[in-house]
PDB file of N, CA and C in Angstrom:
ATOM      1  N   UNK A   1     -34.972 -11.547  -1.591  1.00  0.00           N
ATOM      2  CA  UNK A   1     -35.902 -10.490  -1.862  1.00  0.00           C
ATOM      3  C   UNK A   1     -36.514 -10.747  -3.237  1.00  0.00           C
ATOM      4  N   UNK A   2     -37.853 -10.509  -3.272  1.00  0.00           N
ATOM      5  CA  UNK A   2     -38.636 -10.801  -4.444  1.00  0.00           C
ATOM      6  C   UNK A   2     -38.647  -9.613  -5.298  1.00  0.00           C
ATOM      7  N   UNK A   3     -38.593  -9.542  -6.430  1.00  0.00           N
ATOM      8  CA  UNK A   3     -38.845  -8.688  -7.552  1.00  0.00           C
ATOM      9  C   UNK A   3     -40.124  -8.635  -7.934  1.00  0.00           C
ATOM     10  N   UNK A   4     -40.982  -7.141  -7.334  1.00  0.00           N
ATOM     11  CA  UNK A   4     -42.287  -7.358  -7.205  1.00  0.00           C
ATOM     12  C   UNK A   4     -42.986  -6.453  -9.159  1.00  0.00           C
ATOM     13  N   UNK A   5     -41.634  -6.356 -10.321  1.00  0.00           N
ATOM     14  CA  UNK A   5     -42.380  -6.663 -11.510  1.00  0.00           C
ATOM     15  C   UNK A   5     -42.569  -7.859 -12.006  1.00  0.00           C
ATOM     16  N   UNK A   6     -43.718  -8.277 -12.948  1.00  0.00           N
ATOM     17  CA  UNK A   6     -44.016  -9.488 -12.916  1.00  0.00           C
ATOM     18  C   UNK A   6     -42.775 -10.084 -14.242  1.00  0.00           C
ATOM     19  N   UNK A   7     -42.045  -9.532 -14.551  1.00  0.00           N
ATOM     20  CA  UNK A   7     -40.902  -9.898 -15.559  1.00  0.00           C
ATOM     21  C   UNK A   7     -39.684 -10.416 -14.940  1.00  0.00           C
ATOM     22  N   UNK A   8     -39.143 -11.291 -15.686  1.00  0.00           N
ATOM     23  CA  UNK A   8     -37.394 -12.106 -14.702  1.00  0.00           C
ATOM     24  C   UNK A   8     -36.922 -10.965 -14.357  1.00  0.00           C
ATOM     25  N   UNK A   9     -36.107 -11.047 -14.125  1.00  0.00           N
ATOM     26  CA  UNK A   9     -34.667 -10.191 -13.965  1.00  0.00           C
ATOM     27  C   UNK A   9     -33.625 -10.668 -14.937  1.00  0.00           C
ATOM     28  N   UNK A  10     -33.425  -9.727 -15.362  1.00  0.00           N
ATOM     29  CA  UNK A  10     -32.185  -9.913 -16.461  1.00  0.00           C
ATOM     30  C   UNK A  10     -31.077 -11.326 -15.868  1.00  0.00           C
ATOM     31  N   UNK A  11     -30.558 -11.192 -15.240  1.00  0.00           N
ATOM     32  CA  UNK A  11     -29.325 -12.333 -14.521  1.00  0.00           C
ATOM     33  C   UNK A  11     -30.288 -13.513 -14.393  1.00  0.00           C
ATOM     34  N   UNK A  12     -31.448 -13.128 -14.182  1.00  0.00           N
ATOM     35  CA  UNK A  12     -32.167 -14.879 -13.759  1.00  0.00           C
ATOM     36  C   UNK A  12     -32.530 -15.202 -15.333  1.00  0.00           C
ATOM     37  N   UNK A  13     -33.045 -14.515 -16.013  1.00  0.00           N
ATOM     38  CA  UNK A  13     -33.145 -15.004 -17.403  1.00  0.00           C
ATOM     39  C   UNK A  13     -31.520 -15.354 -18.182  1.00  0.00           C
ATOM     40  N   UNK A  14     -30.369 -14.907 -18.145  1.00  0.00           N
ATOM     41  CA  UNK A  14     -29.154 -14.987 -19.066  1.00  0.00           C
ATOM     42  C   UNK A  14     -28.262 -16.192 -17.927  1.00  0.00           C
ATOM     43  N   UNK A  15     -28.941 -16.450 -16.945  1.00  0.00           N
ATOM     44  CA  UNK A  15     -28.399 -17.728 -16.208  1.00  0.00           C
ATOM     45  C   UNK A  15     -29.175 -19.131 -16.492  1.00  0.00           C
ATOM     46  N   UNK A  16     -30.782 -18.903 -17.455  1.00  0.00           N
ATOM     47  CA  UNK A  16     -30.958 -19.996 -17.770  1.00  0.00           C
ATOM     48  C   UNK A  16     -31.251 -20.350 -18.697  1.00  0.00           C
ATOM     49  N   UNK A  17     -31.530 -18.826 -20.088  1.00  0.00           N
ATOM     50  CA  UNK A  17     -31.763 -18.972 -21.361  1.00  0.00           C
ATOM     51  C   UNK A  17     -30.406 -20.112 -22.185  1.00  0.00           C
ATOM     52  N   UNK A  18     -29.549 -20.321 -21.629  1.00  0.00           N
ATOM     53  CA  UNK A  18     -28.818 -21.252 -22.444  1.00  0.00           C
ATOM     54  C   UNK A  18     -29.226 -23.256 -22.346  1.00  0.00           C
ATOM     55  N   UNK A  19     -30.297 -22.852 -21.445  1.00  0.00           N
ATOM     56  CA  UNK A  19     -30.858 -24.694 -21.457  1.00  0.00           C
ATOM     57  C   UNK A  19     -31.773 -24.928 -22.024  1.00  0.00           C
ATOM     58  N   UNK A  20     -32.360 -23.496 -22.832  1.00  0.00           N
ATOM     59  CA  UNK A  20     -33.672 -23.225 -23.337  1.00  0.00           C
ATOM     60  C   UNK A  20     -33.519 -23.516 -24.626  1.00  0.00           C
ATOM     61  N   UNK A  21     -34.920 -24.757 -25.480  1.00  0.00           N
ATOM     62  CA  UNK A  21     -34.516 -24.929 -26.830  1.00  0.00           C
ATOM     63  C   UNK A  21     -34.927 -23.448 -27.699  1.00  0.00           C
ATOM     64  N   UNK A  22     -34.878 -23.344 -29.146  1.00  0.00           N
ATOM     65  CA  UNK A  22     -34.588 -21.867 -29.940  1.00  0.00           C
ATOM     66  C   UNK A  22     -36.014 -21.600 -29.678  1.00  0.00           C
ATOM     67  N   UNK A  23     -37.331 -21.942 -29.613  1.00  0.00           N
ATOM     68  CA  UNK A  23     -38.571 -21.576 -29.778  1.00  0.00           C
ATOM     69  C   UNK A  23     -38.828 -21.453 -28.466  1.00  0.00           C
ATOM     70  N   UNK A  24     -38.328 -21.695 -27.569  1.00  0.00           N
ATOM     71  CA  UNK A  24     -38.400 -21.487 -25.728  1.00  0.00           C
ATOM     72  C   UNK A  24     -38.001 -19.654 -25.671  1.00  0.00           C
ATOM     73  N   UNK A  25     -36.812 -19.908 -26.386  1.00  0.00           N
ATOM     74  CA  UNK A  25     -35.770 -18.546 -26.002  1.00  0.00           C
ATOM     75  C   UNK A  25     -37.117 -17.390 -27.274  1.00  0.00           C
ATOM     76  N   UNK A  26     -37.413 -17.843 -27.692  1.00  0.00           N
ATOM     77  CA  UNK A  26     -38.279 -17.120 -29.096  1.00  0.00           C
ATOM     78  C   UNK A  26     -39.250 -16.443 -28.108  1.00  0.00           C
ATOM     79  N   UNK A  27     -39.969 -17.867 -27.349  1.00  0.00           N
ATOM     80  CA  UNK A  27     -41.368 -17.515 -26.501  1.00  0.00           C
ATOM     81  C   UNK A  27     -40.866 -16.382 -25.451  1.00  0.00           C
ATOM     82  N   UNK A  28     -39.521 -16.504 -24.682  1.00  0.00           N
ATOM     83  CA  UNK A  28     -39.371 -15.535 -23.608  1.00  0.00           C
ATOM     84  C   UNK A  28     -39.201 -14.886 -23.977  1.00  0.00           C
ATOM     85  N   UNK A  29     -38.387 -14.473 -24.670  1.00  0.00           N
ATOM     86  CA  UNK A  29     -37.574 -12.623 -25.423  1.00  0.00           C
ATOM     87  C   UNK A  29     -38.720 -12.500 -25.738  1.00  0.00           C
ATOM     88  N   UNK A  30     -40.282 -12.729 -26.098  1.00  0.00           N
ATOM     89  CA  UNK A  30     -40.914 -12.548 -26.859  1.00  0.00           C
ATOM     90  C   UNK A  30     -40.685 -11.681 -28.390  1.00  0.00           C
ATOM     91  N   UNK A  31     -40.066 -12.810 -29.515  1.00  0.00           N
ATOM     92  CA  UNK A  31     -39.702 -12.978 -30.725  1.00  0.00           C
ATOM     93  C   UNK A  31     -39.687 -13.623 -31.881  1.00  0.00           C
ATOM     94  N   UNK A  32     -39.171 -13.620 -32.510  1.00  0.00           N
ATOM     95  CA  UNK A  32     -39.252 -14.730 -33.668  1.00  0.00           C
ATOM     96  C   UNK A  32     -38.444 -14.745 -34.541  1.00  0.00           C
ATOM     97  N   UNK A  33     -37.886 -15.981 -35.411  1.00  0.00           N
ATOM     98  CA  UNK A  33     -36.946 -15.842 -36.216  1.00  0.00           C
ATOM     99  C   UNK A  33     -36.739 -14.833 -36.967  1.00  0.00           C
ATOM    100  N   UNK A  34     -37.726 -13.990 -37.774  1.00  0.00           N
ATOM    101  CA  UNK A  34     -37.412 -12.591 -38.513  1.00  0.00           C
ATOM    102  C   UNK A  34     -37.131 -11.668 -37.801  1.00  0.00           C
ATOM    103  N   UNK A  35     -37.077 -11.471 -36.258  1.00  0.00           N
ATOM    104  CA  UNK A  35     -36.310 -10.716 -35.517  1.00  0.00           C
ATOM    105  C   UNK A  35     -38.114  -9.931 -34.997  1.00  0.00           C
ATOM    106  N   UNK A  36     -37.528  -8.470 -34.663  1.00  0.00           N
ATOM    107  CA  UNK A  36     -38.540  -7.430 -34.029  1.00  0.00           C
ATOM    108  C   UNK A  36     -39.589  -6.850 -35.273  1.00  0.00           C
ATOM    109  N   UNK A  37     -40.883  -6.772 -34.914  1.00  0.00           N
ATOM    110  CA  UNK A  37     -41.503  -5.799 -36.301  1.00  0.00           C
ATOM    111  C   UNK A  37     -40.809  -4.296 -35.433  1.00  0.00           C
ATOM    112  N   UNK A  38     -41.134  -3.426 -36.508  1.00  0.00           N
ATOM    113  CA  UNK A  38     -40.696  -2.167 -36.212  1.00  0.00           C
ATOM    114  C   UNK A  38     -41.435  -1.129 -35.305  1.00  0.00           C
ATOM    115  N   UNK A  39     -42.352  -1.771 -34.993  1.00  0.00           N
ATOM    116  CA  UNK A  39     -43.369  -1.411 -33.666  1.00  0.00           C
ATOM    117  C   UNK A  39     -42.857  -1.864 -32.323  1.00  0.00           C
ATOM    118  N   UNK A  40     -42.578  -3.174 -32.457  1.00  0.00           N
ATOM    119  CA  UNK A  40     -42.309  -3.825 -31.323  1.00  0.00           C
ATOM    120  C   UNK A  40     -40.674  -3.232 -31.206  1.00  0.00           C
ATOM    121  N   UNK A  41     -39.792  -3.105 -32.042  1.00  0.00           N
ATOM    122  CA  UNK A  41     -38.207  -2.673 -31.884  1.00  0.00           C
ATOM    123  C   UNK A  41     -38.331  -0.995 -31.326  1.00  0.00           C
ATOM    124  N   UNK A  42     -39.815  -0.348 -31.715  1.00  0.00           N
ATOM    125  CA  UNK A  42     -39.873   1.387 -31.097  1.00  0.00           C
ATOM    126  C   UNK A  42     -40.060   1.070 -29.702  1.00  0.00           C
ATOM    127  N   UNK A  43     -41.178   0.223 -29.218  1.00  0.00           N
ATOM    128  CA  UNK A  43     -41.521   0.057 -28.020  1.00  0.00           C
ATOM    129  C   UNK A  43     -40.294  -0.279 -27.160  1.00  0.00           C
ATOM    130  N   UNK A  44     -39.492  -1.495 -27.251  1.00  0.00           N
ATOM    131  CA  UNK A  44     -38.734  -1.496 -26.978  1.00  0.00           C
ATOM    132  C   UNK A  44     -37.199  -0.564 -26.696  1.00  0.00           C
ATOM    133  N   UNK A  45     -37.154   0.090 -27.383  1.00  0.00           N
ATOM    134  CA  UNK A  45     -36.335   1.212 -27.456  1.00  0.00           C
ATOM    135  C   UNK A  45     -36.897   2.381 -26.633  1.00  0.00           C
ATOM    136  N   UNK A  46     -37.972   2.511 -26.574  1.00  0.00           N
ATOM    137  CA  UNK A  46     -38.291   3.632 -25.508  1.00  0.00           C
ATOM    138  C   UNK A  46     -38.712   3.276 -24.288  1.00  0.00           C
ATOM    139  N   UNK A  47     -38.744   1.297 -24.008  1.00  0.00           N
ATOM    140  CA  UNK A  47     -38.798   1.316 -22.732  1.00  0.00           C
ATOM    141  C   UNK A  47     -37.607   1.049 -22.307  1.00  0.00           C
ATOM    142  N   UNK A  48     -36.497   0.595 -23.379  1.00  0.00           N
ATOM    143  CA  UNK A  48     -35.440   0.121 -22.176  1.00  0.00           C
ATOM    144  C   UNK A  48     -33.843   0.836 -22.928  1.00  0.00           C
ATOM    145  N   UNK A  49     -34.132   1.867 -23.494  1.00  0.00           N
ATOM    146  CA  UNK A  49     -33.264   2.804 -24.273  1.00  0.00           C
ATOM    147  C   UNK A  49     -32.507   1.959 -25.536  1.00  0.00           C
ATOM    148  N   UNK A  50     -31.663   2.797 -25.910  1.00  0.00           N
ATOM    149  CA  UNK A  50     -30.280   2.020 -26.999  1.00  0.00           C
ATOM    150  C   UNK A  50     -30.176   0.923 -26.850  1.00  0.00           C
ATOM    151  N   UNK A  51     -29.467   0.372 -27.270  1.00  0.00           N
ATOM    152  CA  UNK A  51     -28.405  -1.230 -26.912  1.00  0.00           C
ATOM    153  C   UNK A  51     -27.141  -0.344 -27.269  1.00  0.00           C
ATOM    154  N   UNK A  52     -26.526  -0.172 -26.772  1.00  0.00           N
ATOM    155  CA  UNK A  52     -25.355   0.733 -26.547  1.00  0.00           C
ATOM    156  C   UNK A  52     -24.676   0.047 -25.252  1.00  0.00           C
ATOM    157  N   UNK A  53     -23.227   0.204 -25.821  1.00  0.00           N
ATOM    158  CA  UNK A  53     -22.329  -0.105 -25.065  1.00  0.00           C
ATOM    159  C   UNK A  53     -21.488   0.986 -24.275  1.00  0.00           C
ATOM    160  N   UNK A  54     -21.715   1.823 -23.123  1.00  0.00           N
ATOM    161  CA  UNK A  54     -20.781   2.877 -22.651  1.00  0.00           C
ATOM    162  C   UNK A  54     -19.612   2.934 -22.182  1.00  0.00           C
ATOM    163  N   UNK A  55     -19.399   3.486 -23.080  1.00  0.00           N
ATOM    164  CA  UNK A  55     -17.958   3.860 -22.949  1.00  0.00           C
ATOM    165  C   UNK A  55     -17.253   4.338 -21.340  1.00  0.00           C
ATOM    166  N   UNK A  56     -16.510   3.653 -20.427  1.00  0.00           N
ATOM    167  CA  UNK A  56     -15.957   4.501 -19.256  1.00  0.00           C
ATOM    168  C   UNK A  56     -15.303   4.851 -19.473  1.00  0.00           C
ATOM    169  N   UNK A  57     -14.700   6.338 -18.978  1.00  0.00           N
ATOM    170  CA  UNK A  57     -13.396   6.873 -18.748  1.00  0.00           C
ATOM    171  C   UNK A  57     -12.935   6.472 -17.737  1.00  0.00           C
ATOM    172  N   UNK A  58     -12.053   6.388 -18.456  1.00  0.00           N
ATOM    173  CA  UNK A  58     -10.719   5.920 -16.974  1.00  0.00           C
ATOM    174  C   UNK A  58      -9.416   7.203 -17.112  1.00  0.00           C
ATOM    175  N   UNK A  59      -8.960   6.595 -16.432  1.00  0.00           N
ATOM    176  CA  UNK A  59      -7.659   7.545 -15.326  1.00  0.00           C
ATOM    177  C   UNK A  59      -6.595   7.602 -17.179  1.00  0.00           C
ATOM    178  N   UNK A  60      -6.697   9.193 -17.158  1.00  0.00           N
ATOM    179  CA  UNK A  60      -5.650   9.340 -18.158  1.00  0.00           C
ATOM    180  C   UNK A  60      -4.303   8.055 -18.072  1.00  0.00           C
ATOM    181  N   UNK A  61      -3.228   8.163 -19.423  1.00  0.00           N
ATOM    182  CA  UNK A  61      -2.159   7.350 -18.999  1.00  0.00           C
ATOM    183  C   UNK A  61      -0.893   7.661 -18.577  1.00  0.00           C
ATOM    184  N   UNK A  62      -0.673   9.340 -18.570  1.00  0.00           N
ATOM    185  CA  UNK A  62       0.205   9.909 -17.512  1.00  0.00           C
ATOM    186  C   UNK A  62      -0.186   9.580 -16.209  1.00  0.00           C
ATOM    187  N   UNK A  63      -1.439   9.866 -15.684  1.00  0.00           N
ATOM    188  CA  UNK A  63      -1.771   9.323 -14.330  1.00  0.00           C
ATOM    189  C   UNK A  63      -1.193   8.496 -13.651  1.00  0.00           C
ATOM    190  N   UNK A  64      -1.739   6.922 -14.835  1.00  0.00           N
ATOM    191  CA  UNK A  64      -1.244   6.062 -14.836  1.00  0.00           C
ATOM    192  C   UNK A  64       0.388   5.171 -15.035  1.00  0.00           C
ATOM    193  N   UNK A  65       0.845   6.273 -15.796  1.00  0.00           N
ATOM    194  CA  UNK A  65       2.568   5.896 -15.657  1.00  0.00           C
ATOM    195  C   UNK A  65       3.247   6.822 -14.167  1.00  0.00           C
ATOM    196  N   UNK A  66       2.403   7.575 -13.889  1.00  0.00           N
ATOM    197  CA  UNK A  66       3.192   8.487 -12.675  1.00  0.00           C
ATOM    198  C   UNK A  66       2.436   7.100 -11.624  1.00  0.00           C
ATOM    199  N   UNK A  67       1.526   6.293 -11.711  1.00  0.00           N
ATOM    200  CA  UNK A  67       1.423   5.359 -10.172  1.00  0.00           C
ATOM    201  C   UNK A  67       2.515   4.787 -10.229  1.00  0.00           C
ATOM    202  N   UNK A  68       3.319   4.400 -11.434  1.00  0.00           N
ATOM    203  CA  UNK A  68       4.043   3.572 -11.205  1.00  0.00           C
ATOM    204  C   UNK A  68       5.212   4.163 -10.317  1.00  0.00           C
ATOM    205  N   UNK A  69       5.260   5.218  -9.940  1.00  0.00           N
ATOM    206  CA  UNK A  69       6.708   5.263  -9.337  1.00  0.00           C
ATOM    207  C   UNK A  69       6.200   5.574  -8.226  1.00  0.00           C
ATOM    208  N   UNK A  70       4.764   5.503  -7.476  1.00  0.00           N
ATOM    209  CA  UNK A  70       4.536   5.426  -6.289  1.00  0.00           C
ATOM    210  C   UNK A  70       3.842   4.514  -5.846  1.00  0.00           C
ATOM    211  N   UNK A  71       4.355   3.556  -6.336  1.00  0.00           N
ATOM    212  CA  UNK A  71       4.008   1.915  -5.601  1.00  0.00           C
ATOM    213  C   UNK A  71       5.124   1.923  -4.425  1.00  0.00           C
ATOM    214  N   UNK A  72       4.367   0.828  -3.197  1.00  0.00           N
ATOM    215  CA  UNK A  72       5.245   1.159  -2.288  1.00  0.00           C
ATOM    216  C   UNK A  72       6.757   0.630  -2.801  1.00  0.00           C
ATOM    217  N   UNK A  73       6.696  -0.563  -3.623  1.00  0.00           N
ATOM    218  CA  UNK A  73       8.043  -1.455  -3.960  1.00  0.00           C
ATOM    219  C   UNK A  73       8.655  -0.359  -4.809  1.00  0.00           C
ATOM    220  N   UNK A  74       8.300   0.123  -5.793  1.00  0.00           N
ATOM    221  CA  UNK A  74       8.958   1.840  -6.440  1.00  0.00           C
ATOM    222  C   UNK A  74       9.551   2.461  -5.407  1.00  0.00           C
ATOM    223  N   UNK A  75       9.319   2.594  -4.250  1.00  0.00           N
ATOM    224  CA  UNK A  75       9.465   3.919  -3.635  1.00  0.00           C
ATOM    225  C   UNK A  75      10.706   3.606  -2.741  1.00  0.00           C
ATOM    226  N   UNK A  76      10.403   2.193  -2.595  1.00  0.00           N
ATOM    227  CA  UNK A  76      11.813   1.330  -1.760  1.00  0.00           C
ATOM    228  C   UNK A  76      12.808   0.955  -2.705  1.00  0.00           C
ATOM    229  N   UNK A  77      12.905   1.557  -3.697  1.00  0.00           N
ATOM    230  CA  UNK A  77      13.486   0.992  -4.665  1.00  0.00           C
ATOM    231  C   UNK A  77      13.971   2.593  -4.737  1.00  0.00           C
ATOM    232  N   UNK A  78      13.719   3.373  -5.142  1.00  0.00           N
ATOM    233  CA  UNK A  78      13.988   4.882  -5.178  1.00  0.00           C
ATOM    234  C   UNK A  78      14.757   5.297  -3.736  1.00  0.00           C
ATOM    235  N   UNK A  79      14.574   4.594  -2.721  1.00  0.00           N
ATOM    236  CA  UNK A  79      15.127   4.806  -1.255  1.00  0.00           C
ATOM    237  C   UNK A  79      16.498   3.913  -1.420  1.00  0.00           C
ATOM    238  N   UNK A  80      16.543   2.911  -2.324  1.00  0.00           N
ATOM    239  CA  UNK A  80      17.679   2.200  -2.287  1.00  0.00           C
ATOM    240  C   UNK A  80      18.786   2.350  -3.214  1.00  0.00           C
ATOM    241  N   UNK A  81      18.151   3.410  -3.901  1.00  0.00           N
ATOM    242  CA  UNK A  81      19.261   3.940  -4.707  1.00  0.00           C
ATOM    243  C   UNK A  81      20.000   5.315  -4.110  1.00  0.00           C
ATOM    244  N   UNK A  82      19.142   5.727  -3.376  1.00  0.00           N
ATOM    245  CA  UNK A  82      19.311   7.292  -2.614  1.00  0.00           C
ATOM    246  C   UNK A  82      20.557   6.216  -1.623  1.00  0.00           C
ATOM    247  N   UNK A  83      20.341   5.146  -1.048  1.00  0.00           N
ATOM    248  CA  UNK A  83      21.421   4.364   0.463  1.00  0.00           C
ATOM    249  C   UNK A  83      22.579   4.556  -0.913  1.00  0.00           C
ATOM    250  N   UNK A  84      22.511   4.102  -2.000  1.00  0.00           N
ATOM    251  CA  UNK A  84      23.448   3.307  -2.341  1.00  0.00           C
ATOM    252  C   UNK A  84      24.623   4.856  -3.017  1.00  0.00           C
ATOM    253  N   UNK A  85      23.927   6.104  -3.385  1.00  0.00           N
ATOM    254  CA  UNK A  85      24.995   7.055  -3.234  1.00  0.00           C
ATOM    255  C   UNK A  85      24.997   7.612  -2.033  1.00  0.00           C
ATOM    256  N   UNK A  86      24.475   7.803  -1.063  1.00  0.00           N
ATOM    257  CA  UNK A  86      25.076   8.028   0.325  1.00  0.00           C
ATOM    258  C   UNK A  86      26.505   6.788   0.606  1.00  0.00           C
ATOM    259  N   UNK A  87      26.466   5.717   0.168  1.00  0.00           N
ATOM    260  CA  UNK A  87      27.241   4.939   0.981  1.00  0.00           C
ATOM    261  C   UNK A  87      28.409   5.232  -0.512  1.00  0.00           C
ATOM    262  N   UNK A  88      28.224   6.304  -1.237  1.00  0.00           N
ATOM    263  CA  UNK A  88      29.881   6.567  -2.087  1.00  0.00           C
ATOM    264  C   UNK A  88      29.772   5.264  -3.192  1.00  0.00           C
ATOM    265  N   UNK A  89      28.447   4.564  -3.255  1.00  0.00           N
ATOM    266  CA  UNK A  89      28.814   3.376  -4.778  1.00  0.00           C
ATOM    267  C   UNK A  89      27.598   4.151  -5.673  1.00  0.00           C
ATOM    268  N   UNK A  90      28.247   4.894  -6.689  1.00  0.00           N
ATOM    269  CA  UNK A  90      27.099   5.734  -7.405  1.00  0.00           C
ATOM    270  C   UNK A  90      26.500   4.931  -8.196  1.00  0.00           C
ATOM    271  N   UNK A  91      27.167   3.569  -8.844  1.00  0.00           N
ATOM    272  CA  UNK A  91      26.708   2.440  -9.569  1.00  0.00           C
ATOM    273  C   UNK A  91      25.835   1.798  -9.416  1.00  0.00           C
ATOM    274  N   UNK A  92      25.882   1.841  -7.908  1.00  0.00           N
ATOM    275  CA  UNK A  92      24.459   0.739  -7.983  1.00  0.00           C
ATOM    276  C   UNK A  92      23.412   1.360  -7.143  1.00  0.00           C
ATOM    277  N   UNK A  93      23.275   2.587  -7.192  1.00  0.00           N
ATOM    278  CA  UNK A  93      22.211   3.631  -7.082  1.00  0.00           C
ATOM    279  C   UNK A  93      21.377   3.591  -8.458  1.00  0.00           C
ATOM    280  N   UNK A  94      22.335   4.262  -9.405  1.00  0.00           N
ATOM    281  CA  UNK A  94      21.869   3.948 -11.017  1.00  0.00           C
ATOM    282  C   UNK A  94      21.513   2.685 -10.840  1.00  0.00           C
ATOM    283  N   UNK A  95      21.949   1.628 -10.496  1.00  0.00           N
ATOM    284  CA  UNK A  95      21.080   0.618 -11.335  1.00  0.00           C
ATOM    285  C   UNK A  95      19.833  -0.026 -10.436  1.00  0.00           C
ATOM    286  N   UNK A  96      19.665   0.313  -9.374  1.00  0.00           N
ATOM    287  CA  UNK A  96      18.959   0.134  -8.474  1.00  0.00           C
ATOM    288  C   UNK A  96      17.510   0.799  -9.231  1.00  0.00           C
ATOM    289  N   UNK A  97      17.611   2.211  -9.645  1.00  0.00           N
ATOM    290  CA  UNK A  97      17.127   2.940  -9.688  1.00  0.00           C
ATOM    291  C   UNK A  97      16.857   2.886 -11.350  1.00  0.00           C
ATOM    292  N   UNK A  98      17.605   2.451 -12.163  1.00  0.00           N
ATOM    293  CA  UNK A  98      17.249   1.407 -13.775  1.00  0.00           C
ATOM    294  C   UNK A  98      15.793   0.569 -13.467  1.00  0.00           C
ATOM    295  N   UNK A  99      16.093  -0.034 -12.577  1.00  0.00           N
ATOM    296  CA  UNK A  99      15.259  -1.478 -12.281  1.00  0.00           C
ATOM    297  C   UNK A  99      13.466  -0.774 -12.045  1.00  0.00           C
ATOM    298  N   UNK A 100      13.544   0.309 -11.210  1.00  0.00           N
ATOM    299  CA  UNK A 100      12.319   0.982 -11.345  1.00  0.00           C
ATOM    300  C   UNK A 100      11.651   1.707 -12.161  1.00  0.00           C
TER     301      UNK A 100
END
């Protein structure tokens, strides 16, 4: 599928700007060694926002320490300590149940 703006696409430009000599990469970014004038760095900024890096949230780390005891191998492991005081060896229930 064609990209019907007349500009690369980001991935097709950062897959080949590294074969490009410094005044190649100058001509595409359209730039120059002193960097952006402050016209061209506004324009830019209001067409393609911040350069900001966002932050994701992820899964609190209680969440994340409670998966651990419901992995299926946790849970067979929690079942094998439950066999091991049914069968009267309370020892290696505890340690069955250490190991998880």
């Amino acid at each position: 599928m064609t990209d019907i703006t007349d500009e690369p696409r980001e991935t097709d430009l950062i897959a080949v700007i590294h074969s490009l000599s410094i005044q190649e990469v100058y001509s595409t970014l359209q730039s120059n060694p002193n960097g952006l004038s402050q016209v061209e760095a506004g324009n830019r900024l209001q067409r393609f926002g911040p350069n900001v890096i966002r932050k994701i949230k992820g899964k609190p780390l209680w969440i994340r320490f409670l998966a651990n005891f419901t992995h299926l191998m946790a849970i067979l492991l929690w079942a094998g300590g439950i066999v091991g005081f049914i069968a009267q060896m309370p020892q290696l229930g505890i340690a069955i149940w250490m190991v998880t």
